[in-house]
PDB file of N, CA and C in Angstrom:
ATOM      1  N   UNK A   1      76.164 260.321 130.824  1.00  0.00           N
ATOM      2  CA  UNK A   1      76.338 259.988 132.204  1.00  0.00           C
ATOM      3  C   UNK A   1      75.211 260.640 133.005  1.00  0.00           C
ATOM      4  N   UNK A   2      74.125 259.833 133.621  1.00  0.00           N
ATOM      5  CA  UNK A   2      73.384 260.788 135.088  1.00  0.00           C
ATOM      6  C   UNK A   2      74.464 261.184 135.499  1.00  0.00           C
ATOM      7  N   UNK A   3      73.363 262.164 136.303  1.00  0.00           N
ATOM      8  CA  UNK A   3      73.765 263.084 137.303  1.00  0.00           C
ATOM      9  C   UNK A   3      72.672 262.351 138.838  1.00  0.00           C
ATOM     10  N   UNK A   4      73.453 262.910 139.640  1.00  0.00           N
ATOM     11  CA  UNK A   4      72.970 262.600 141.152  1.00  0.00           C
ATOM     12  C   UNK A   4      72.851 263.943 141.959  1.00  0.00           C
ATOM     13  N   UNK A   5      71.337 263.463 142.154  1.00  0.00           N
ATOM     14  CA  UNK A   5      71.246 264.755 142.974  1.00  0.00           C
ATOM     15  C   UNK A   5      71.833 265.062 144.376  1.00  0.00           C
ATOM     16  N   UNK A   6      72.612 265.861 144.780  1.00  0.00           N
ATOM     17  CA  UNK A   6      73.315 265.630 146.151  1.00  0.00           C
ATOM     18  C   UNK A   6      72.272 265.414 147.288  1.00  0.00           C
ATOM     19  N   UNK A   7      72.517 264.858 148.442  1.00  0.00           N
ATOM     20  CA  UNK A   7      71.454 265.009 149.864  1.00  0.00           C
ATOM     21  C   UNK A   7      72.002 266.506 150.022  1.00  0.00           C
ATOM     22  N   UNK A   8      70.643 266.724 151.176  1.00  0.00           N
ATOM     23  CA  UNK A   8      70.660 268.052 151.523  1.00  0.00           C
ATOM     24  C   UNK A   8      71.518 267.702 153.230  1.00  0.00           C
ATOM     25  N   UNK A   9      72.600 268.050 153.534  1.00  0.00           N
ATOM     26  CA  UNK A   9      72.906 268.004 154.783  1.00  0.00           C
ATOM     27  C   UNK A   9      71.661 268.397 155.721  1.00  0.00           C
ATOM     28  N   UNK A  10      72.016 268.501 156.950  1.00  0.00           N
ATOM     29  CA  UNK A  10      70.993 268.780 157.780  1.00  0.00           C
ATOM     30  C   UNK A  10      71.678 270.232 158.116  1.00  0.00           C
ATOM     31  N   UNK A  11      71.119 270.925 158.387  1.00  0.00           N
ATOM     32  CA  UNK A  11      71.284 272.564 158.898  1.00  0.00           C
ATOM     33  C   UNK A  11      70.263 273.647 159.043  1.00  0.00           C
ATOM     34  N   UNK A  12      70.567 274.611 159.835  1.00  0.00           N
ATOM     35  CA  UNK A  12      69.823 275.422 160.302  1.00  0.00           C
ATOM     36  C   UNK A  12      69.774 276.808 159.582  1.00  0.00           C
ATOM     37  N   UNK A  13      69.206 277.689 159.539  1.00  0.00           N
ATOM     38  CA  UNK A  13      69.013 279.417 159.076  1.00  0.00           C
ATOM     39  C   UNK A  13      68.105 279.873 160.226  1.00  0.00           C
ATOM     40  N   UNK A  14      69.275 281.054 160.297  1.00  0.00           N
ATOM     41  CA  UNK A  14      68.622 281.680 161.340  1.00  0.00           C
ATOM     42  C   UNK A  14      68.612 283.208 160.235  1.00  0.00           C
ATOM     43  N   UNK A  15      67.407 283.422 160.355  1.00  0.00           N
ATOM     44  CA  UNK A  15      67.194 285.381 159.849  1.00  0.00           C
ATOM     45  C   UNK A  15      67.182 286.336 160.553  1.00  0.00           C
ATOM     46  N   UNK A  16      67.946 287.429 160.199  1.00  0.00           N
ATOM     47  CA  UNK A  16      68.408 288.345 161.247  1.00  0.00           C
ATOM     48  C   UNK A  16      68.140 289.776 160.534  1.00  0.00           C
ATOM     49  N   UNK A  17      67.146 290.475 161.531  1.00  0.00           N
ATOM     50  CA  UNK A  17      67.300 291.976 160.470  1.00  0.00           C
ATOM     51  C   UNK A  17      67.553 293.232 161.319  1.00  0.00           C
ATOM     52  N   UNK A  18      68.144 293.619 160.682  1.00  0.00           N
ATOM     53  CA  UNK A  18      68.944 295.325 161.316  1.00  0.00           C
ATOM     54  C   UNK A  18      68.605 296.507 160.788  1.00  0.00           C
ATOM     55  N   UNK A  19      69.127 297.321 160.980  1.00  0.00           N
ATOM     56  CA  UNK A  19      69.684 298.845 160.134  1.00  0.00           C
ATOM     57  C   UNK A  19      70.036 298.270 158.938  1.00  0.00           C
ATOM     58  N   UNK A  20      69.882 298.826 157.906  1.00  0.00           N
ATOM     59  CA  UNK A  20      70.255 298.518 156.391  1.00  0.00           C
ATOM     60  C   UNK A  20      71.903 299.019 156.288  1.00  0.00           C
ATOM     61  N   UNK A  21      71.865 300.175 157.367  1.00  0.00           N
ATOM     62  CA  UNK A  21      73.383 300.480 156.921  1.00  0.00           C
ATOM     63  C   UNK A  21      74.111 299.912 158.065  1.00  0.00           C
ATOM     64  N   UNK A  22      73.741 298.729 158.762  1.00  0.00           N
ATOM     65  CA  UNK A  22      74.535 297.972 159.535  1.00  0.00           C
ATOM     66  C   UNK A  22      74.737 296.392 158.980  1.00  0.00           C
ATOM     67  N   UNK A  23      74.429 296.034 157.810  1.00  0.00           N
ATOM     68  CA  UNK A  23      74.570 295.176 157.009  1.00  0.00           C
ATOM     69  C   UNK A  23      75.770 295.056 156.764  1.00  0.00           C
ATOM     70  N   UNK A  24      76.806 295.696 156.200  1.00  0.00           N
ATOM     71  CA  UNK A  24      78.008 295.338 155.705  1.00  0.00           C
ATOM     72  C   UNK A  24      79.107 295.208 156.675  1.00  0.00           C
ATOM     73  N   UNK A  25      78.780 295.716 157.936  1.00  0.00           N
ATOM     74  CA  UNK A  25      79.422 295.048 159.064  1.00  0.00           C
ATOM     75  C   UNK A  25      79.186 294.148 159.772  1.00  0.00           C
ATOM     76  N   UNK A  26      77.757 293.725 159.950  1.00  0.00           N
ATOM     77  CA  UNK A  26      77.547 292.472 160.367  1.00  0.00           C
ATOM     78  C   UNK A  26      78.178 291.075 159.511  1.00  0.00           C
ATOM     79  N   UNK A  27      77.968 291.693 158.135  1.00  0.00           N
ATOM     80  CA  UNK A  27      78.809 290.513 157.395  1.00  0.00           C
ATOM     81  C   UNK A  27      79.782 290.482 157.683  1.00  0.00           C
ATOM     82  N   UNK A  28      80.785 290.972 157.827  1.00  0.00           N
ATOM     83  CA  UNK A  28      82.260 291.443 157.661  1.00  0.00           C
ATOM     84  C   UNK A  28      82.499 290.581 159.409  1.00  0.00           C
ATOM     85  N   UNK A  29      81.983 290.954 160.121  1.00  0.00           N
ATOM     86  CA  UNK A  29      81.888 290.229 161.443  1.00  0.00           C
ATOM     87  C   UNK A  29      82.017 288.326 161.681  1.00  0.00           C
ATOM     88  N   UNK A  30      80.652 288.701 160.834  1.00  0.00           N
ATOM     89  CA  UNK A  30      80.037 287.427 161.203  1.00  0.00           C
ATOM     90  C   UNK A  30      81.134 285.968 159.465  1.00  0.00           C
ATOM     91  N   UNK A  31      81.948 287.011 158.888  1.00  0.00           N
ATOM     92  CA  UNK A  31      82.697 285.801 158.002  1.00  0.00           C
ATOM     93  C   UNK A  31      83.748 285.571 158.724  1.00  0.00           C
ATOM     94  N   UNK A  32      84.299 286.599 159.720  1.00  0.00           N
ATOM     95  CA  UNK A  32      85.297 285.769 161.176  1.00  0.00           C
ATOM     96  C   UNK A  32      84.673 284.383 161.401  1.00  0.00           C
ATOM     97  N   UNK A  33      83.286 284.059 161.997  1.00  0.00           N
ATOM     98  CA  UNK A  33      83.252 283.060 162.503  1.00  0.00           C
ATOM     99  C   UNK A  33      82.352 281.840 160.931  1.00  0.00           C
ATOM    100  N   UNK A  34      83.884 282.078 160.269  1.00  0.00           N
ATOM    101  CA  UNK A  34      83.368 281.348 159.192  1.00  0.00           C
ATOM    102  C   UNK A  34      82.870 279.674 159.483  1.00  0.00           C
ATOM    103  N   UNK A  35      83.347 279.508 160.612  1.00  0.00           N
ATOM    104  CA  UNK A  35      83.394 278.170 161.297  1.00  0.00           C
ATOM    105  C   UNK A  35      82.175 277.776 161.803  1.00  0.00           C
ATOM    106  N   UNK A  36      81.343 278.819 162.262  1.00  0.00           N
ATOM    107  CA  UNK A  36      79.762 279.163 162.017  1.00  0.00           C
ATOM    108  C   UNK A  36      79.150 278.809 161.331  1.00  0.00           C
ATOM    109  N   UNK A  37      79.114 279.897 160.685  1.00  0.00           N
ATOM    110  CA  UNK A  37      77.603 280.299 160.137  1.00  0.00           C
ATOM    111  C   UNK A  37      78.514 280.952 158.615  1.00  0.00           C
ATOM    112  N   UNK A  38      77.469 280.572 157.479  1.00  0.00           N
ATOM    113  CA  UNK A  38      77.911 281.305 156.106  1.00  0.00           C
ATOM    114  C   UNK A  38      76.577 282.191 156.207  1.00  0.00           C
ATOM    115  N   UNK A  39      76.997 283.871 155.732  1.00  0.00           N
ATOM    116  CA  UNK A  39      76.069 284.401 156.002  1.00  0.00           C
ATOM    117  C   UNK A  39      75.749 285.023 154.621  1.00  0.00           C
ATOM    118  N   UNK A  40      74.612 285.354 154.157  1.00  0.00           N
ATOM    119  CA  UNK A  40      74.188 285.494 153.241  1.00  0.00           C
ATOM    120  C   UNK A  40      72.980 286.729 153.383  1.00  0.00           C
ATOM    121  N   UNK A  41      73.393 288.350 152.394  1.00  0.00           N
ATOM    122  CA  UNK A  41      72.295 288.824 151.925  1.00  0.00           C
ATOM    123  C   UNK A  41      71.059 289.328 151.785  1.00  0.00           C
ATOM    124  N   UNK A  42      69.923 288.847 152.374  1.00  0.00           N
ATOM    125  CA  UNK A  42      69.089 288.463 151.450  1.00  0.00           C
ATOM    126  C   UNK A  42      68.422 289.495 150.489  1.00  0.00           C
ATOM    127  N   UNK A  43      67.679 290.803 151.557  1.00  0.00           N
ATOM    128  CA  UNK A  43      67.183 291.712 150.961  1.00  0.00           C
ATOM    129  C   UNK A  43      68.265 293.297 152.014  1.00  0.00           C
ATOM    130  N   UNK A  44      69.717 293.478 151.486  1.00  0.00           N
ATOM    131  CA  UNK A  44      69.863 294.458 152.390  1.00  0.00           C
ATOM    132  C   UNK A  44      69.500 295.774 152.670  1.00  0.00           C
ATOM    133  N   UNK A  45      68.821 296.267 151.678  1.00  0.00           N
ATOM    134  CA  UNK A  45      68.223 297.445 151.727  1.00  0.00           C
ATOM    135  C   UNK A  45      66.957 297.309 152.995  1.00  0.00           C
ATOM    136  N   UNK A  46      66.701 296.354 153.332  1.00  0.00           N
ATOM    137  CA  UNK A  46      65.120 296.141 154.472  1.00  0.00           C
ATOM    138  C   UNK A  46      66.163 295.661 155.617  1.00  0.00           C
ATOM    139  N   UNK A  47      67.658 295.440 155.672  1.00  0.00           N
ATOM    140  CA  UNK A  47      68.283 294.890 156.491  1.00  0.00           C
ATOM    141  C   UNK A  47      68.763 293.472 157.202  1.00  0.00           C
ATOM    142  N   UNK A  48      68.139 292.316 156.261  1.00  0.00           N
ATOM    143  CA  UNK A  48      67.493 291.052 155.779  1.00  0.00           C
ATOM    144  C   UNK A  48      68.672 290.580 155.563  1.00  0.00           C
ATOM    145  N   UNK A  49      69.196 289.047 156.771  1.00  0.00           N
ATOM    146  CA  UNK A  49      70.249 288.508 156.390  1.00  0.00           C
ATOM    147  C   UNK A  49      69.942 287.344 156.855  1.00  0.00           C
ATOM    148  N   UNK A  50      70.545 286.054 156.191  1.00  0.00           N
ATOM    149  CA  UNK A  50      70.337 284.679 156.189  1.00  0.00           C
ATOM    150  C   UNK A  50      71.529 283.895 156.848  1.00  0.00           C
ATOM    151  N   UNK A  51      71.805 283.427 158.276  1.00  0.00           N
ATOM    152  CA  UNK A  51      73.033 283.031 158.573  1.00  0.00           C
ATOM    153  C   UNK A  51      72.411 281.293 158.124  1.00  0.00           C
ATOM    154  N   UNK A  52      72.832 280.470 157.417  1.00  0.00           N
ATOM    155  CA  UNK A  52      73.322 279.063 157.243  1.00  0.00           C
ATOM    156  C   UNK A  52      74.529 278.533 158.193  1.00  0.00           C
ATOM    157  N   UNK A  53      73.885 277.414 159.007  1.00  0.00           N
ATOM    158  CA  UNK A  53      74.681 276.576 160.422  1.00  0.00           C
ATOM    159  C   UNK A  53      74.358 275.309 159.999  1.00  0.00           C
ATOM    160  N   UNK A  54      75.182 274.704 160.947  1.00  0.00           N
ATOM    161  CA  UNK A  54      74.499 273.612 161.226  1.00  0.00           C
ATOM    162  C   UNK A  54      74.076 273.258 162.534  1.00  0.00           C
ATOM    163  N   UNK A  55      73.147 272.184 163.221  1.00  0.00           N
ATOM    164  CA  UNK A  55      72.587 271.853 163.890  1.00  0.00           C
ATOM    165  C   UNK A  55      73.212 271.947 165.351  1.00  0.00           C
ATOM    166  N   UNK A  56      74.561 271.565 165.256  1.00  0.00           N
ATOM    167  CA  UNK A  56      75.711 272.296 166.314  1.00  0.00           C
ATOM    168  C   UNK A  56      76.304 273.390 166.824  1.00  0.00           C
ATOM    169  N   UNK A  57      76.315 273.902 166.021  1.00  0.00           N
ATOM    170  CA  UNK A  57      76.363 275.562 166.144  1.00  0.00           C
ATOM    171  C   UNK A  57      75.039 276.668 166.412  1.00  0.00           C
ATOM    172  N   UNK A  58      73.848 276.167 165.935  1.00  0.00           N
ATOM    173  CA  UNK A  58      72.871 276.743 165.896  1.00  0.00           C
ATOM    174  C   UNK A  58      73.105 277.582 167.326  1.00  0.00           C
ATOM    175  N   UNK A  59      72.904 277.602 168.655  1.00  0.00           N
ATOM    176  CA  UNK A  59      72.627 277.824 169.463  1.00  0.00           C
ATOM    177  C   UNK A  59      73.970 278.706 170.451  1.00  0.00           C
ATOM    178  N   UNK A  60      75.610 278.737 169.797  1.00  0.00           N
ATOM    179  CA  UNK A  60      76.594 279.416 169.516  1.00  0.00           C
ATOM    180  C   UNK A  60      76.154 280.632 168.959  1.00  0.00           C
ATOM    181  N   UNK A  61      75.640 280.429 167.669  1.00  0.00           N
ATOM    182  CA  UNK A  61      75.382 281.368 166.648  1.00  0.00           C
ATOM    183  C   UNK A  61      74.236 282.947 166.801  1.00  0.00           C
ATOM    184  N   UNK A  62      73.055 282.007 167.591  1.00  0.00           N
ATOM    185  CA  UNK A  62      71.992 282.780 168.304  1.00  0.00           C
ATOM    186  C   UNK A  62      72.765 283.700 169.203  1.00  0.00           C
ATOM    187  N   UNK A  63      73.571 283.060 170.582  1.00  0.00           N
ATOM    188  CA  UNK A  63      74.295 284.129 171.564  1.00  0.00           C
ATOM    189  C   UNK A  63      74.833 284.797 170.543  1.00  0.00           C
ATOM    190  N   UNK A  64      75.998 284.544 169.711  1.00  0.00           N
ATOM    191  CA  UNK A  64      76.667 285.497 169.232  1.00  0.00           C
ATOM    192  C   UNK A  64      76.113 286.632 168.861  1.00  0.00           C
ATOM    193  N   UNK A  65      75.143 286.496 167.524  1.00  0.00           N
ATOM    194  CA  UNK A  65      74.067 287.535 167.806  1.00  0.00           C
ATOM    195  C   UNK A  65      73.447 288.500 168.211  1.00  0.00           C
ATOM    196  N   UNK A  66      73.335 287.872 169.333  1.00  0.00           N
ATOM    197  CA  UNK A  66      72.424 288.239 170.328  1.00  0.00           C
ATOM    198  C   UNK A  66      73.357 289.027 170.887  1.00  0.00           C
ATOM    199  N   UNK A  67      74.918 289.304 171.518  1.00  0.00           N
ATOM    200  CA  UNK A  67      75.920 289.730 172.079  1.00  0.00           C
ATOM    201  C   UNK A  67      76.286 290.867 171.450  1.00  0.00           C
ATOM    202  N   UNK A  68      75.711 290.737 169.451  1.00  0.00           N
ATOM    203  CA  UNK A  68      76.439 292.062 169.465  1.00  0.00           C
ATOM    204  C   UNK A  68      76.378 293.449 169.418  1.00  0.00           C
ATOM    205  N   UNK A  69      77.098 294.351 169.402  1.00  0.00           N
ATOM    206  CA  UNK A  69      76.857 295.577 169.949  1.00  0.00           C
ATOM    207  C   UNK A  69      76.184 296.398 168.627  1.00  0.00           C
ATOM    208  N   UNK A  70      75.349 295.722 168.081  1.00  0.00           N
ATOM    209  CA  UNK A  70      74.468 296.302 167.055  1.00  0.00           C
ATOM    210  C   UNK A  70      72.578 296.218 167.166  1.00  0.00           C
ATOM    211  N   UNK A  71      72.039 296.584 166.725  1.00  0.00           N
ATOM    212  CA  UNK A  71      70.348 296.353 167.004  1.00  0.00           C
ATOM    213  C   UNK A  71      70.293 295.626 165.507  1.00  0.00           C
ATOM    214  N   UNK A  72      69.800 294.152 166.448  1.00  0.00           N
ATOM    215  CA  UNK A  72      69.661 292.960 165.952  1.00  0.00           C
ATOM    216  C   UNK A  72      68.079 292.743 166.254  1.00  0.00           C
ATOM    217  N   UNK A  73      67.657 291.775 165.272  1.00  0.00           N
ATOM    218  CA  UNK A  73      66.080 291.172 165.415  1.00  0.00           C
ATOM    219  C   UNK A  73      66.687 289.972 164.969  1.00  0.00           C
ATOM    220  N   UNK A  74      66.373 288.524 165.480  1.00  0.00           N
ATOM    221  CA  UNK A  74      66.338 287.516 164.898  1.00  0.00           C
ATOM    222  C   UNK A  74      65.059 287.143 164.711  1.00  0.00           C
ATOM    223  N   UNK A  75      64.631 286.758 163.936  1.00  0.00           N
ATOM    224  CA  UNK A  75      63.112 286.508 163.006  1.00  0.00           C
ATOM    225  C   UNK A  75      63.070 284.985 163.105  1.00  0.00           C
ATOM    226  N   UNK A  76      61.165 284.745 163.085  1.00  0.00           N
ATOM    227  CA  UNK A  76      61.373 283.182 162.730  1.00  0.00           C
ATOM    228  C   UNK A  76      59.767 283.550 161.835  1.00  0.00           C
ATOM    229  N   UNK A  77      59.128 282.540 161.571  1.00  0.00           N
ATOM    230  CA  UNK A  77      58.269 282.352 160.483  1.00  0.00           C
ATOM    231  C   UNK A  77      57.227 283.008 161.364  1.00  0.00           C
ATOM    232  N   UNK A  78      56.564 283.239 162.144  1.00  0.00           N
ATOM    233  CA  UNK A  78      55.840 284.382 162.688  1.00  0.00           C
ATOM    234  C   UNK A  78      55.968 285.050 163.345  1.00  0.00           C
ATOM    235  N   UNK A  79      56.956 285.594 162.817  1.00  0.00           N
ATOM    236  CA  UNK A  79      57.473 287.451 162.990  1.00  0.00           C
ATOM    237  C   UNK A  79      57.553 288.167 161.811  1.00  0.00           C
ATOM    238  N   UNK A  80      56.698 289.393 162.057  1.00  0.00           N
ATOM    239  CA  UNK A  80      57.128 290.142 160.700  1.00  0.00           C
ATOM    240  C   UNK A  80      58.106 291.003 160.999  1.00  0.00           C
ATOM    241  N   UNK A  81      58.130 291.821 159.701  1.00  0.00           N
ATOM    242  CA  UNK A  81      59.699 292.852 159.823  1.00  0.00           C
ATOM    243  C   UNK A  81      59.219 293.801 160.590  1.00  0.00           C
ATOM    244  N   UNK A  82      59.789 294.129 161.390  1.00  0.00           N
ATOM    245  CA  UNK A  82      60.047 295.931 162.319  1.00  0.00           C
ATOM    246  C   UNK A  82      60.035 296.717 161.690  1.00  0.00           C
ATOM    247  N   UNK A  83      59.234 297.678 161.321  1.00  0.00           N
ATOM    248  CA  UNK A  83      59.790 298.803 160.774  1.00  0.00           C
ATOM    249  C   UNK A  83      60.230 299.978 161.548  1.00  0.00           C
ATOM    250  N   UNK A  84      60.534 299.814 162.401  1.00  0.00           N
ATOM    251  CA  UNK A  84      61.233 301.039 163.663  1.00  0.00           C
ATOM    252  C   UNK A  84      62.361 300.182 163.371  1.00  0.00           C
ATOM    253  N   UNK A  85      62.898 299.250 162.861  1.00  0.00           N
ATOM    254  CA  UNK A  85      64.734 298.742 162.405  1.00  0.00           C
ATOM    255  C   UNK A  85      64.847 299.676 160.999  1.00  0.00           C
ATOM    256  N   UNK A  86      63.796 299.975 160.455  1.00  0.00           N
ATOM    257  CA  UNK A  86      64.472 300.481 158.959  1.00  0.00           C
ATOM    258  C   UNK A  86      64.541 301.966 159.118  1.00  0.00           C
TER     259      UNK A  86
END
């Protein structure tokens, strides 16, 4: 039997980097608004996290973010990492 490769929905990633030891609460936060954003990982020791949205939420997701009472960087492809966050 093929196989079929699935489509890729349409969706957004937004990268977000912090304190390394503010990682496991931002997750813990941010799987409340599982309705969001799935958040993911990436490198937590550098503070490196991957929220997955979609195109509707994107801009929910940013305020939220942006609102919370942690030191947040949201990153895009020319920004490098802070190192006054690590």
């Amino acid at each position: 039997m093929g196989r079929v490769k699935p489509e890729t929905a349409p969706g957004y990633t937004l990268t977000v980097q912090m304190r390394p030891r503010d990682v496991h609460f931002f997750i813990t936060i941010m799987e409340g608004y599982s309705h969001l954003a799935f958040p993911a990982a990436v490198d937590p020791k550098a503070g490196l996290i991957v929220l997955h949205t979609t195109p509707g939420f994107f801009a929910d997701l940013k305020k939220i973010v942006g609102e919370l009472a942690l030191e947040t960087r949201i990153l895009d492809d020319d920004v490098y990492l802070s190192k006054d966050l690590l």
